[in-house]
C-alpha atoms as a PDB file:
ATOM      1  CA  UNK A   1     -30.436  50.435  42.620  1.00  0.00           C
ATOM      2  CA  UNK A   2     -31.191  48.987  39.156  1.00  0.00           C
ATOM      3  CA  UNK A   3     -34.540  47.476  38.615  1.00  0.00           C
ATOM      4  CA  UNK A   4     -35.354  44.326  36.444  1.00  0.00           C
ATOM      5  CA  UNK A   5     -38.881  43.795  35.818  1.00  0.00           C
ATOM      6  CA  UNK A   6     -40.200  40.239  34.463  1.00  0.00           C
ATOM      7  CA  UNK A   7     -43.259  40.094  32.609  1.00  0.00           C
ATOM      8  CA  UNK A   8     -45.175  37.167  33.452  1.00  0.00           C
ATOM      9  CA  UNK A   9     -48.388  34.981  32.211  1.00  0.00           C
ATOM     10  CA  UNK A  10     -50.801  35.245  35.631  1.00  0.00           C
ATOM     11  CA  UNK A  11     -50.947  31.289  35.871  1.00  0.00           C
ATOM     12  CA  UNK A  12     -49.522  29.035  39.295  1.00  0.00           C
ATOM     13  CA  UNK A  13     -46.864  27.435  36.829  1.00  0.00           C
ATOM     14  CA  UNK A  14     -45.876  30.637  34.920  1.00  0.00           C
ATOM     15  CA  UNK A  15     -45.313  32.653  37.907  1.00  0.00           C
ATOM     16  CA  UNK A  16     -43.077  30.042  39.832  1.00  0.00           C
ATOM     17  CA  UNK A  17     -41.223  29.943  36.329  1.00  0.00           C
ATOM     18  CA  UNK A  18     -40.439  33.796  36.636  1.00  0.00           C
ATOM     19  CA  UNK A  19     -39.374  33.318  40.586  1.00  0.00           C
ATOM     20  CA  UNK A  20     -36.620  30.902  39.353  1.00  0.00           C
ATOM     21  CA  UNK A  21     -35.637  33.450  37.321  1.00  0.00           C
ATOM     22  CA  UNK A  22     -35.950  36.346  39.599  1.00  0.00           C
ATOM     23  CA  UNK A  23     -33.982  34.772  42.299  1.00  0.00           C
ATOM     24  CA  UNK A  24     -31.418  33.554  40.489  1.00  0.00           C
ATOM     25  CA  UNK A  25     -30.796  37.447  39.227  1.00  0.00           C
ATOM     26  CA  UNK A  26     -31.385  38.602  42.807  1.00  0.00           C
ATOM     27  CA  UNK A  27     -28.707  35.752  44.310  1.00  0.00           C
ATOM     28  CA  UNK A  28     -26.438  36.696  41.584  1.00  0.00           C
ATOM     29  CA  UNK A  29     -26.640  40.393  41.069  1.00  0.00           C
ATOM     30  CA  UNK A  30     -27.437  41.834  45.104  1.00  0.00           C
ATOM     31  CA  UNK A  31     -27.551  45.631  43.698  1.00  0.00           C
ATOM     32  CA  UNK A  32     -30.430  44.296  40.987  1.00  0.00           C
ATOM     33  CA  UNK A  33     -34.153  44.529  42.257  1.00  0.00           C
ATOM     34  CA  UNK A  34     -36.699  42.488  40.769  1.00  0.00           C
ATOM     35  CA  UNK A  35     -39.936  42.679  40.107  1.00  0.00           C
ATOM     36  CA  UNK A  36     -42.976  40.389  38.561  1.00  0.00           C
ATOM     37  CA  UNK A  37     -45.624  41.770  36.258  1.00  0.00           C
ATOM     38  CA  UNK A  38     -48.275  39.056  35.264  1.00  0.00           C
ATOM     39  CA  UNK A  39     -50.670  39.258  32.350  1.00  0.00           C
ATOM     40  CA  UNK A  40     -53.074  37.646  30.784  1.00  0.00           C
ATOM     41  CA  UNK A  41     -52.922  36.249  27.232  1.00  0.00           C
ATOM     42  CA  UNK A  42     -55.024  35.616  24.409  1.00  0.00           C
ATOM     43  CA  UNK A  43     -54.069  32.085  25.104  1.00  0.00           C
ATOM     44  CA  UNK A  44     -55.356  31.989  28.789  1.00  0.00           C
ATOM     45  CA  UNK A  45     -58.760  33.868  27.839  1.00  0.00           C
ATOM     46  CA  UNK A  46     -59.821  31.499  24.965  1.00  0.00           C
ATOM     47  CA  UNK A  47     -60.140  28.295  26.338  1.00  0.00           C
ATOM     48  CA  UNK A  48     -63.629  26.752  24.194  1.00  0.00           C
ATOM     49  CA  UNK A  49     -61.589  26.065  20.482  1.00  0.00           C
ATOM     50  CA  UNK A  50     -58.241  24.254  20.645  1.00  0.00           C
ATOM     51  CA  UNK A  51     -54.884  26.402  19.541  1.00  0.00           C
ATOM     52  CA  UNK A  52     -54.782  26.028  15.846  1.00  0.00           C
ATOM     53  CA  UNK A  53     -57.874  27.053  15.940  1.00  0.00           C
ATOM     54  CA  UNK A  54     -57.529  30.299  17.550  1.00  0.00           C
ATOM     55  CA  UNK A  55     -53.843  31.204  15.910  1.00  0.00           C
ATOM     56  CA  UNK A  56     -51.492  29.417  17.528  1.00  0.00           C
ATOM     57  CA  UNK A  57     -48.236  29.554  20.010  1.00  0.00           C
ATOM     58  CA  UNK A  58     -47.988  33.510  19.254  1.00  0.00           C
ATOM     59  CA  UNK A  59     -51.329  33.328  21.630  1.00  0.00           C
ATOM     60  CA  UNK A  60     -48.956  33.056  24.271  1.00  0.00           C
ATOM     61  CA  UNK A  61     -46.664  35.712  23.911  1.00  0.00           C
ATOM     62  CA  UNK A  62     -48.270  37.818  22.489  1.00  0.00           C
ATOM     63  CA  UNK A  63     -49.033  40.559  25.522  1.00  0.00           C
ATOM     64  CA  UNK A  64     -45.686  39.856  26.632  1.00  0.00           C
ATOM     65  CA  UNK A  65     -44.112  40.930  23.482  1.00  0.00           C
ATOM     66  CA  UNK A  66     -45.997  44.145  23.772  1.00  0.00           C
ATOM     67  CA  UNK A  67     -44.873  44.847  27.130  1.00  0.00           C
ATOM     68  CA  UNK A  68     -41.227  44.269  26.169  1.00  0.00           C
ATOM     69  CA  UNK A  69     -41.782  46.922  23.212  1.00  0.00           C
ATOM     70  CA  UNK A  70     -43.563  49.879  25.337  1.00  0.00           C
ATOM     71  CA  UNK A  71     -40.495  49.013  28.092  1.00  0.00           C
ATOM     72  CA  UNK A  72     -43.080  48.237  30.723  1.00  0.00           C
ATOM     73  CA  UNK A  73     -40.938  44.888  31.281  1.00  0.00           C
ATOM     74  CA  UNK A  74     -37.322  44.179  30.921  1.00  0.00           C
ATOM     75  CA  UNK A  75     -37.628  40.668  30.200  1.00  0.00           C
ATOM     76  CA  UNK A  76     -40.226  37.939  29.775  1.00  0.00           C
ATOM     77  CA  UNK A  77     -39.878  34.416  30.788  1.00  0.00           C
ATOM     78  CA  UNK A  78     -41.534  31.295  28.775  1.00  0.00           C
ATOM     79  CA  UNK A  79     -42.214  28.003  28.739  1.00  0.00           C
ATOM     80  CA  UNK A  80     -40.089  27.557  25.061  1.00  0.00           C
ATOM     81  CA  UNK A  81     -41.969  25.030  24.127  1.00  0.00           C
ATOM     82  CA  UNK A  82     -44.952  27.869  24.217  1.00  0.00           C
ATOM     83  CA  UNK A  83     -42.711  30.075  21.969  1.00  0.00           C
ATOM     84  CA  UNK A  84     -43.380  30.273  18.292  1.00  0.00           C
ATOM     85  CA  UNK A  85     -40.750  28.878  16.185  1.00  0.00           C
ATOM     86  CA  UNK A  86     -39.878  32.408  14.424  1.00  0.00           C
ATOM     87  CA  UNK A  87     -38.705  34.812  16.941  1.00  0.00           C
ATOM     88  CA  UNK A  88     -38.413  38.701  16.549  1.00  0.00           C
ATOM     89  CA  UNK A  89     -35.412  40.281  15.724  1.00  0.00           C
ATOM     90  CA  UNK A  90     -36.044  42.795  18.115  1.00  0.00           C
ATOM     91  CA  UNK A  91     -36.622  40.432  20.789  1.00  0.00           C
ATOM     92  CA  UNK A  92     -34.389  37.748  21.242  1.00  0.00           C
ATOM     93  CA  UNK A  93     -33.624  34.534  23.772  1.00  0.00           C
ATOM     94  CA  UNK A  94     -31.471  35.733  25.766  1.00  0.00           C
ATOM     95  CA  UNK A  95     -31.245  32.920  27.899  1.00  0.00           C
ATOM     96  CA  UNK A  96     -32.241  28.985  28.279  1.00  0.00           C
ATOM     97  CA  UNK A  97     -32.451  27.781  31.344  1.00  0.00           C
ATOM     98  CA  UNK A  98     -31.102  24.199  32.676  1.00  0.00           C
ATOM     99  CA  UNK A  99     -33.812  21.256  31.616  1.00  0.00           C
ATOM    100  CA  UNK A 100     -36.239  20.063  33.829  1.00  0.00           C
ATOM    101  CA  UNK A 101     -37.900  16.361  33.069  1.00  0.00           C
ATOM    102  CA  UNK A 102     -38.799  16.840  29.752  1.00  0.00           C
ATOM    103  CA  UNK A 103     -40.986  13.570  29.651  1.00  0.00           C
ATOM    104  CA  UNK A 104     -44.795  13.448  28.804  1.00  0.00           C
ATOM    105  CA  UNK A 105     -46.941  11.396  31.511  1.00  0.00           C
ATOM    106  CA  UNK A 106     -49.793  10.072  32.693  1.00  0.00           C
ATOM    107  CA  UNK A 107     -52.247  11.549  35.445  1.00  0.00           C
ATOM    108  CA  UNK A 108     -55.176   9.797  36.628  1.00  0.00           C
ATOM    109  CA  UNK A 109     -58.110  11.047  38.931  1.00  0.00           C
ATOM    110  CA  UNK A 110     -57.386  11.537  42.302  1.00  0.00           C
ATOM    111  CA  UNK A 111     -57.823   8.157  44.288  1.00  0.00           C
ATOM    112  CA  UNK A 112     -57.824   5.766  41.142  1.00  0.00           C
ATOM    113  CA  UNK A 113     -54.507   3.681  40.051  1.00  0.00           C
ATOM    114  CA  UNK A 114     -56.059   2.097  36.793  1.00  0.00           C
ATOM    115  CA  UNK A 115     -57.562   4.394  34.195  1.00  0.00           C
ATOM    116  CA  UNK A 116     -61.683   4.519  33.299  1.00  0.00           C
ATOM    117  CA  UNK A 117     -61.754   3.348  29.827  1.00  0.00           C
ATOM    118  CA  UNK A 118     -65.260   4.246  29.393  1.00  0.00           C
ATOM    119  CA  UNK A 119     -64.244   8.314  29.940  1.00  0.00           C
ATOM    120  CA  UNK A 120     -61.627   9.959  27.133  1.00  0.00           C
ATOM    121  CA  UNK A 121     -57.589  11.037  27.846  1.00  0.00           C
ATOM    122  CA  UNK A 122     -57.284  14.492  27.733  1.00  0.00           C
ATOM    123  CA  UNK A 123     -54.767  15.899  25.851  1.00  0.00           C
ATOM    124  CA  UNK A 124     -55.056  19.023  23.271  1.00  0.00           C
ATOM    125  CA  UNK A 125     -51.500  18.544  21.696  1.00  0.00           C
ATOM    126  CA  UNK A 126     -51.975  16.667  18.173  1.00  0.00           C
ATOM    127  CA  UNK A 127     -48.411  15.459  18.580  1.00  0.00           C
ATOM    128  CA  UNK A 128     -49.560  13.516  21.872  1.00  0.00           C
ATOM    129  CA  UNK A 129     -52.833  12.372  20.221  1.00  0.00           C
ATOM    130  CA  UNK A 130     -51.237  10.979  17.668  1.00  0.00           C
ATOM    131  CA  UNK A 131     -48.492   8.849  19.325  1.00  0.00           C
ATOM    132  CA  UNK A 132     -50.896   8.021  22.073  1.00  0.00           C
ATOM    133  CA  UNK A 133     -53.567   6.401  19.577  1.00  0.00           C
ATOM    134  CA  UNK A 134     -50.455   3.380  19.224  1.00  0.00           C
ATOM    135  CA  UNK A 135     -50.173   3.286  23.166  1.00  0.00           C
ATOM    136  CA  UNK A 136     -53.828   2.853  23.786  1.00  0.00           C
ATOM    137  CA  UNK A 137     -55.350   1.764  20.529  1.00  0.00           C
ATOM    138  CA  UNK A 138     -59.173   1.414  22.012  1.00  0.00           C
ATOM    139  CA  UNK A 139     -58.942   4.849  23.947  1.00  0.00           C
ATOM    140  CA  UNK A 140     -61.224   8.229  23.082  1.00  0.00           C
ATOM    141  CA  UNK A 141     -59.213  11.514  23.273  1.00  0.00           C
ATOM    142  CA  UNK A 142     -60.644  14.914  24.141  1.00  0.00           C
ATOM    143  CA  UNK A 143     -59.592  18.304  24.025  1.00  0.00           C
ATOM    144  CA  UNK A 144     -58.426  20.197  27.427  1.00  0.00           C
ATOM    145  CA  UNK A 145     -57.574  23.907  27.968  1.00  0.00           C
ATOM    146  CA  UNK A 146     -56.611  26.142  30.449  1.00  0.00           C
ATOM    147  CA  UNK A 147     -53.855  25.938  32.873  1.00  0.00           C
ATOM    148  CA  UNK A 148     -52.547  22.708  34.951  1.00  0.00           C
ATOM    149  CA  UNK A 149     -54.536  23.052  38.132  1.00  0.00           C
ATOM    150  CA  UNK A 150     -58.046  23.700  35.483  1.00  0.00           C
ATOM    151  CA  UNK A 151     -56.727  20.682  33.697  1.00  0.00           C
ATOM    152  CA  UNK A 152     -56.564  18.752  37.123  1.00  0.00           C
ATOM    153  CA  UNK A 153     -59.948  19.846  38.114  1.00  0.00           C
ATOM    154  CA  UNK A 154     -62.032  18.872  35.052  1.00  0.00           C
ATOM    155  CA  UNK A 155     -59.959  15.460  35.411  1.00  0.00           C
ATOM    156  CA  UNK A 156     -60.827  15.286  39.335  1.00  0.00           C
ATOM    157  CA  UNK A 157     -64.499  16.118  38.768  1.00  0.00           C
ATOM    158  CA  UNK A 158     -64.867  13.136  36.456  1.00  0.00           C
ATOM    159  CA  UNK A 159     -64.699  14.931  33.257  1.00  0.00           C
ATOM    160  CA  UNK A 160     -61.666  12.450  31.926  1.00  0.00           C
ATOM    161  CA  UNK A 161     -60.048   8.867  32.129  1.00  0.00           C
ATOM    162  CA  UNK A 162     -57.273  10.266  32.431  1.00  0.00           C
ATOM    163  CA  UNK A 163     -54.702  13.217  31.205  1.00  0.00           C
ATOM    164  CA  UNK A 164     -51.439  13.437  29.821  1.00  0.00           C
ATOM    165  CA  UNK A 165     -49.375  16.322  31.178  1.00  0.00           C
ATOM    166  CA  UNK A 166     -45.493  17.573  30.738  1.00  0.00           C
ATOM    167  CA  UNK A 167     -43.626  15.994  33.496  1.00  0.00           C
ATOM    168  CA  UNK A 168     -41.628  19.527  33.885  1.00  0.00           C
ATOM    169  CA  UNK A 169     -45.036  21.470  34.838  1.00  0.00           C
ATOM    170  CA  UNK A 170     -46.115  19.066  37.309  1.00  0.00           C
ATOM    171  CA  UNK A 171     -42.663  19.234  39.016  1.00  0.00           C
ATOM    172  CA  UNK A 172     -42.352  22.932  39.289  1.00  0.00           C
ATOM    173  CA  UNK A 173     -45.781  23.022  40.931  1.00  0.00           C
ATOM    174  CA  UNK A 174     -44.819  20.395  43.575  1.00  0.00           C
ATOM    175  CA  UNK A 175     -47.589  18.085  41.903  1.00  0.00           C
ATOM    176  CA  UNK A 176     -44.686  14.961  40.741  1.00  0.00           C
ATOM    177  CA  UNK A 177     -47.060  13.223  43.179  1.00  0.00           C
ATOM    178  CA  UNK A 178     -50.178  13.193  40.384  1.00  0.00           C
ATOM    179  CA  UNK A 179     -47.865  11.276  38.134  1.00  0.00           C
ATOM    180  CA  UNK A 180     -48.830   7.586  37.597  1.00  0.00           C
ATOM    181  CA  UNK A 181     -46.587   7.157  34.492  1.00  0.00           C
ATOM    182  CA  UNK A 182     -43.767   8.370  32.801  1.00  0.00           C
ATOM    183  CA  UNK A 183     -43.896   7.849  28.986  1.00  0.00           C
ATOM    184  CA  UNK A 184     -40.073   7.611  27.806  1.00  0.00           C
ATOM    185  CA  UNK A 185     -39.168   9.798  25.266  1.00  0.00           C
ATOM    186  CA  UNK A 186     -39.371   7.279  22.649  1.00  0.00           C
ATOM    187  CA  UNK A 187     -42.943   6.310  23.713  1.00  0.00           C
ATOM    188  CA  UNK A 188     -44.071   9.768  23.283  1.00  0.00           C
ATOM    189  CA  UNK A 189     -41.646  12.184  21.511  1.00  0.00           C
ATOM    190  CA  UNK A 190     -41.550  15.619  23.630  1.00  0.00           C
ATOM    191  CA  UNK A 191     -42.827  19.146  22.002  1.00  0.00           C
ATOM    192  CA  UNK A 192     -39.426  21.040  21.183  1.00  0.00           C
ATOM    193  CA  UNK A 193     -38.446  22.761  23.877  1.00  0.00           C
ATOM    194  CA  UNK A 194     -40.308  20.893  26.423  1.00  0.00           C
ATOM    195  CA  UNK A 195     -39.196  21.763  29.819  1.00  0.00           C
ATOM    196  CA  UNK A 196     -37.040  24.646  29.009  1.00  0.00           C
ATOM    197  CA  UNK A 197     -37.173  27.672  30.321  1.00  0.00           C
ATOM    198  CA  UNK A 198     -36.367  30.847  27.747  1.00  0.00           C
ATOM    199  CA  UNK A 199     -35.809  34.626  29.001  1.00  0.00           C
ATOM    200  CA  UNK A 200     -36.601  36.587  26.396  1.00  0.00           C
ATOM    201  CA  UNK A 201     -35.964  40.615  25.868  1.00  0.00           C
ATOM    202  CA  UNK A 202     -34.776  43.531  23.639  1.00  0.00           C
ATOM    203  CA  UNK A 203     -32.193  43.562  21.127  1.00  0.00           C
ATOM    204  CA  UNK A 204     -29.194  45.895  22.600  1.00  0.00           C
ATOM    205  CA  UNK A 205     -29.897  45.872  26.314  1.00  0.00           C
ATOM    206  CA  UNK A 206     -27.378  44.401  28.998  1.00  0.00           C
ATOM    207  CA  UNK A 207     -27.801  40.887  29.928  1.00  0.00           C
ATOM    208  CA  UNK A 208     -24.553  40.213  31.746  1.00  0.00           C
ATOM    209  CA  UNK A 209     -26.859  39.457  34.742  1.00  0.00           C
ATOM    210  CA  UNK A 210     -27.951  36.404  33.274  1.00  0.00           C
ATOM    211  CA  UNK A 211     -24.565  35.266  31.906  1.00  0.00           C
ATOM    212  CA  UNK A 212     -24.558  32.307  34.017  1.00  0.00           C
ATOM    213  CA  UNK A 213     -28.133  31.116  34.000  1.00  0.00           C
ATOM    214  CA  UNK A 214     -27.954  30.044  30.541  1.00  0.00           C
ATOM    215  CA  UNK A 215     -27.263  26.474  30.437  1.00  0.00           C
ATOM    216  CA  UNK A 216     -25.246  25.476  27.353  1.00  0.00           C
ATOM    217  CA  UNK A 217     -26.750  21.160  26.642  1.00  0.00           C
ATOM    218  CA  UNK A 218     -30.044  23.150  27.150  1.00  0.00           C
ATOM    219  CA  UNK A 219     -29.381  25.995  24.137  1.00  0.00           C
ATOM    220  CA  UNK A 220     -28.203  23.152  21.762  1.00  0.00           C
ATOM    221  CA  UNK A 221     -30.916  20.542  22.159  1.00  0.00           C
ATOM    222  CA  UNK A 222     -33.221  24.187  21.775  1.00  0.00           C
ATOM    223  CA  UNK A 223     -31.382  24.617  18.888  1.00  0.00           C
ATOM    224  CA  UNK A 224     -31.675  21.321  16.678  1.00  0.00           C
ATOM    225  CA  UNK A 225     -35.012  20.982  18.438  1.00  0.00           C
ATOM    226  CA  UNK A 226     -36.235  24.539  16.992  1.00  0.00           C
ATOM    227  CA  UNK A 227     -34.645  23.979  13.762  1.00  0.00           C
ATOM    228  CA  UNK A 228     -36.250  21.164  13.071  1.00  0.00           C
ATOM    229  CA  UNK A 229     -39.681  22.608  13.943  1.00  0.00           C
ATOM    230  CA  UNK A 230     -39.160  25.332  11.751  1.00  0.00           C
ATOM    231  CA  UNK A 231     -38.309  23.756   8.858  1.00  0.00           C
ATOM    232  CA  UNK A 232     -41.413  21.663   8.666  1.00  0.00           C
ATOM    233  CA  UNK A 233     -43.109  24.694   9.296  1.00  0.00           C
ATOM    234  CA  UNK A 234     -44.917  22.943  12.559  1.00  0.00           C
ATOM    235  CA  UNK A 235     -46.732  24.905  14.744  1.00  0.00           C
ATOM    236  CA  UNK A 236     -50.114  24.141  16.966  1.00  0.00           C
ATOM    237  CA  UNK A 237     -51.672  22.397  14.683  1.00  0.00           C
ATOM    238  CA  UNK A 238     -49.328  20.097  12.808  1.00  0.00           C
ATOM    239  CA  UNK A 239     -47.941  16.942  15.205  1.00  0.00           C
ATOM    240  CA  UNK A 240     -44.181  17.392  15.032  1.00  0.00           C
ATOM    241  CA  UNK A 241     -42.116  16.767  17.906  1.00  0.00           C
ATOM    242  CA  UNK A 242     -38.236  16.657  18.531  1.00  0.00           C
ATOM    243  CA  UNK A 243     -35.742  15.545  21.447  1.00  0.00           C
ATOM    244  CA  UNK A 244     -32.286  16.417  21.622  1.00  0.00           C
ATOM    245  CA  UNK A 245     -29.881  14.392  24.289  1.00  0.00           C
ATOM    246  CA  UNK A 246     -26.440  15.416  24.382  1.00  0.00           C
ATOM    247  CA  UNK A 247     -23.763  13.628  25.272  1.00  0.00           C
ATOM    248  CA  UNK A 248     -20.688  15.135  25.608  1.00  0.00           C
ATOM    249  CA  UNK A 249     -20.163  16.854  22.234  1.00  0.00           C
ATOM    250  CA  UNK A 250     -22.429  14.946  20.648  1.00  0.00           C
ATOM    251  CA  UNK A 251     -26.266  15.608  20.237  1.00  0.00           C
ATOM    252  CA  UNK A 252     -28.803  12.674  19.560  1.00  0.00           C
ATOM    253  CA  UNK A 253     -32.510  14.235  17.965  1.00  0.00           C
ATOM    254  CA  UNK A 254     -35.523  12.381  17.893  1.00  0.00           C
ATOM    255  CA  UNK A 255     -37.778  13.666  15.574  1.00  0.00           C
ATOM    256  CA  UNK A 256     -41.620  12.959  14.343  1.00  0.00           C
ATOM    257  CA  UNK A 257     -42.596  14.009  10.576  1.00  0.00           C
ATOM    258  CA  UNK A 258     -46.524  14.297   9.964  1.00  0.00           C
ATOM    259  CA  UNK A 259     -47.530  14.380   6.466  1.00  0.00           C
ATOM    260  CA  UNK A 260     -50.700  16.195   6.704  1.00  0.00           C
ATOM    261  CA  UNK A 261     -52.413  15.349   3.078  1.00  0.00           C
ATOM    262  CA  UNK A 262     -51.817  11.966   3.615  1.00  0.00           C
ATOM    263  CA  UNK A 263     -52.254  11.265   8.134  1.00  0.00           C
ATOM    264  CA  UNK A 264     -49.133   9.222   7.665  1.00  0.00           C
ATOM    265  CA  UNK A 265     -46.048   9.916   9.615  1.00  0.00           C
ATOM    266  CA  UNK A 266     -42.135   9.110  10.477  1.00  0.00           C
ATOM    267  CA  UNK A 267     -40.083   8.453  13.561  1.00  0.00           C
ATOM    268  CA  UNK A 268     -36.815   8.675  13.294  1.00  0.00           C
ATOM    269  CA  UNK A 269     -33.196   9.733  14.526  1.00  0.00           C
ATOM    270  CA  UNK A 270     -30.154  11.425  13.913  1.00  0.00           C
ATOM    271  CA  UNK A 271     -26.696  12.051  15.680  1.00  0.00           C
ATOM    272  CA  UNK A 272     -24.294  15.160  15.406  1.00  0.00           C
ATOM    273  CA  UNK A 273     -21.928  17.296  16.975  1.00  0.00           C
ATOM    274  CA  UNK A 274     -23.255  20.010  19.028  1.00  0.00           C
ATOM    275  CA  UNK A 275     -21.189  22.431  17.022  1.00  0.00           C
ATOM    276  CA  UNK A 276     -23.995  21.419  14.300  1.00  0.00           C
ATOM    277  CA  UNK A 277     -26.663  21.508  16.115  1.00  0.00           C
ATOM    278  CA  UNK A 278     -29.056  23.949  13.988  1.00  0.00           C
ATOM    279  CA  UNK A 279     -27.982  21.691  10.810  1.00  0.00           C
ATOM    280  CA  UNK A 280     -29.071  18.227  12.568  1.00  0.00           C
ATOM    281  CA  UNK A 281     -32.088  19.750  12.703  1.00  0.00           C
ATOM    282  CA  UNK A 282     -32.822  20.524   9.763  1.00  0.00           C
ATOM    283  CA  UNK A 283     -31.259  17.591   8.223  1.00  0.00           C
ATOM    284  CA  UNK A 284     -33.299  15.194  10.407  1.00  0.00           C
ATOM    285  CA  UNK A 285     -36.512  16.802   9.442  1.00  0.00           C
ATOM    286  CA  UNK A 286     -35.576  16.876   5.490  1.00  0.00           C
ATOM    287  CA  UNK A 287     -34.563  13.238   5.664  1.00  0.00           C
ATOM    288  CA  UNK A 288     -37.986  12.130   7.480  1.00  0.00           C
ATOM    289  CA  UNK A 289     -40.185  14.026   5.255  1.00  0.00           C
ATOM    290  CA  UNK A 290     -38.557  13.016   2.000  1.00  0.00           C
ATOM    291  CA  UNK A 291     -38.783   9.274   3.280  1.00  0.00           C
ATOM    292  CA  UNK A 292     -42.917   9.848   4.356  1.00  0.00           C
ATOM    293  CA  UNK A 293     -43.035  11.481   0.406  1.00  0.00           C
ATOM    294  CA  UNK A 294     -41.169   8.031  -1.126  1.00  0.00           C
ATOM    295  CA  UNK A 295     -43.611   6.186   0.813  1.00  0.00           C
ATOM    296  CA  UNK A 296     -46.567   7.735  -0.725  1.00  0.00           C
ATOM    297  CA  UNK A 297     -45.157   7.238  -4.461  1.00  0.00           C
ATOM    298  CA  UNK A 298     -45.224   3.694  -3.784  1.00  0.00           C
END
């Protein structure tokens, strides 16, 4: 019998992630056994200094990659919004799953339904922070790590006002209960790839047993989302954000533009066919930064 192992993060959330995986491979492939192997990452062990600080996204991945390399996993699965914008060669996305909620919201302490404005929202993610400041203008924000159930805790034990969480985590841990607000993704423009689920493994190997996992709206809002990312060159610690929504063949992409020398930045939006999605991407995130630049001749 053919073994598939998936490498794993060790966290609640990252571990249910790989079980959606492994049993759609397991309903879909009976002669395929599958197996888990969690790890921890650089990203789950430093949890005092916020991401840019530390290196970034590759934090995450990082020990995964290397398991993938010495073949002591087959495949890894991420949260793609976790996943650095450049990705190996020599380990590809094989796979994007179908979207879960990919909306930011709002989680207050367990028993209260109005938020303590005398204790800060936390929230690590620039890109929240800064579209947050315009939802509540008199609010303090502070920076919290580790994993949702930590984040829940420190909230629970007083630490915060409140949080702001990705919808999609919540819901995979059977927490949608938490949630006392959804921000629309207008309000608060989603991290690329939020609530998508990427498989990731080595270049050459068989993947016909995910063939049908892959959802296809999913791989080209990743797409324009991604491209978009990458051209600004944002990572941890610059704000950008981008939604895609598509709609039949066409593909609608949010997208925010921080200028970094300056603190100002852009919302804007741009439609395309899905046969374009990588250039909508790009073009939306040339067309915002070259209107933030006219804007700062003036």
């Amino acid at each position: 019998m053919r073994k598939v192992v998936i490498g794993s993060r060790e966290s609640r959330l990252a571990v249910i992630q790989s079980e959606i995986v492994k049993k759609y491979i397991e309903e879909q492939n009976p002669d395929i056994q599958v197996e888990i192997l969690t790890m921890k990452t650089t990203g789950d062990i430093i949890l005092d200094r916020t991401l840019d600080k530390i290196g970034g996204k590759g934090l995450f991945v990082k020990e995964l990659d290397k398991a993938l390399l010495e073949k002591r996993s087959d495949i890894s699965v991420h949260s793609l919004k976790d996943m650095p914008m450049e990705v190996s060669g020599e380990l590809p996305l094989a796979a994007y799953s179908r979207r879960e909620d990919p909306r930011d919201v709002l989680v207050l302490p367990k028993g209260r339904e109005t938020m303590d404005k005398t204790k800060p929202i936390g929230c690590s993610s620039l890109r929240r922070i800064l579209q947050l400041k315009e939802l509540f203008p008199d609010m303090a924000f502070k920076s919290v790590r580790g994993n949702v159930i930590t984040r829940l805790r420190k909230l629970d034990d007083g630490e915060y006002g409140a949080l702001v969480l990705a919808a999609a985590g919540l819901k995979r841990l059977g927490l949608e209960e938490r949630i006392s607000r959804y921000f629309t993704v207008s309000e608060i423009i989603p991290a690329a790839g939020q609530g998508i689920l990427a498989v990731q493994g080595r270049a050459g190997e068989d993947f016909s047993y995910l063939a049908d996992f892959q959802d296809q709206e999913a791989a080209w809002a990743a797409t324009a989302e991604r491209a978009f990312v990458r051209y600004l060159d944002g990572g941890c610690s610059s704000p950008v954000a981008a939604h895609g929504q598509v709609q039949g063949e066409e593909l609608n992409l949010l997208g925010l533009y921080y200028d970094e020398e300056t603190g100002k930045y852009k919302r804007g939006s741009k439609k395309g066919s899905v046969s374009m999605a990588e250039e909508l991407g790009i073009s939306l995130a040339r067309e915002l930064r070259e209107a933030c630049q006219k804007e700062n001749q003036q």
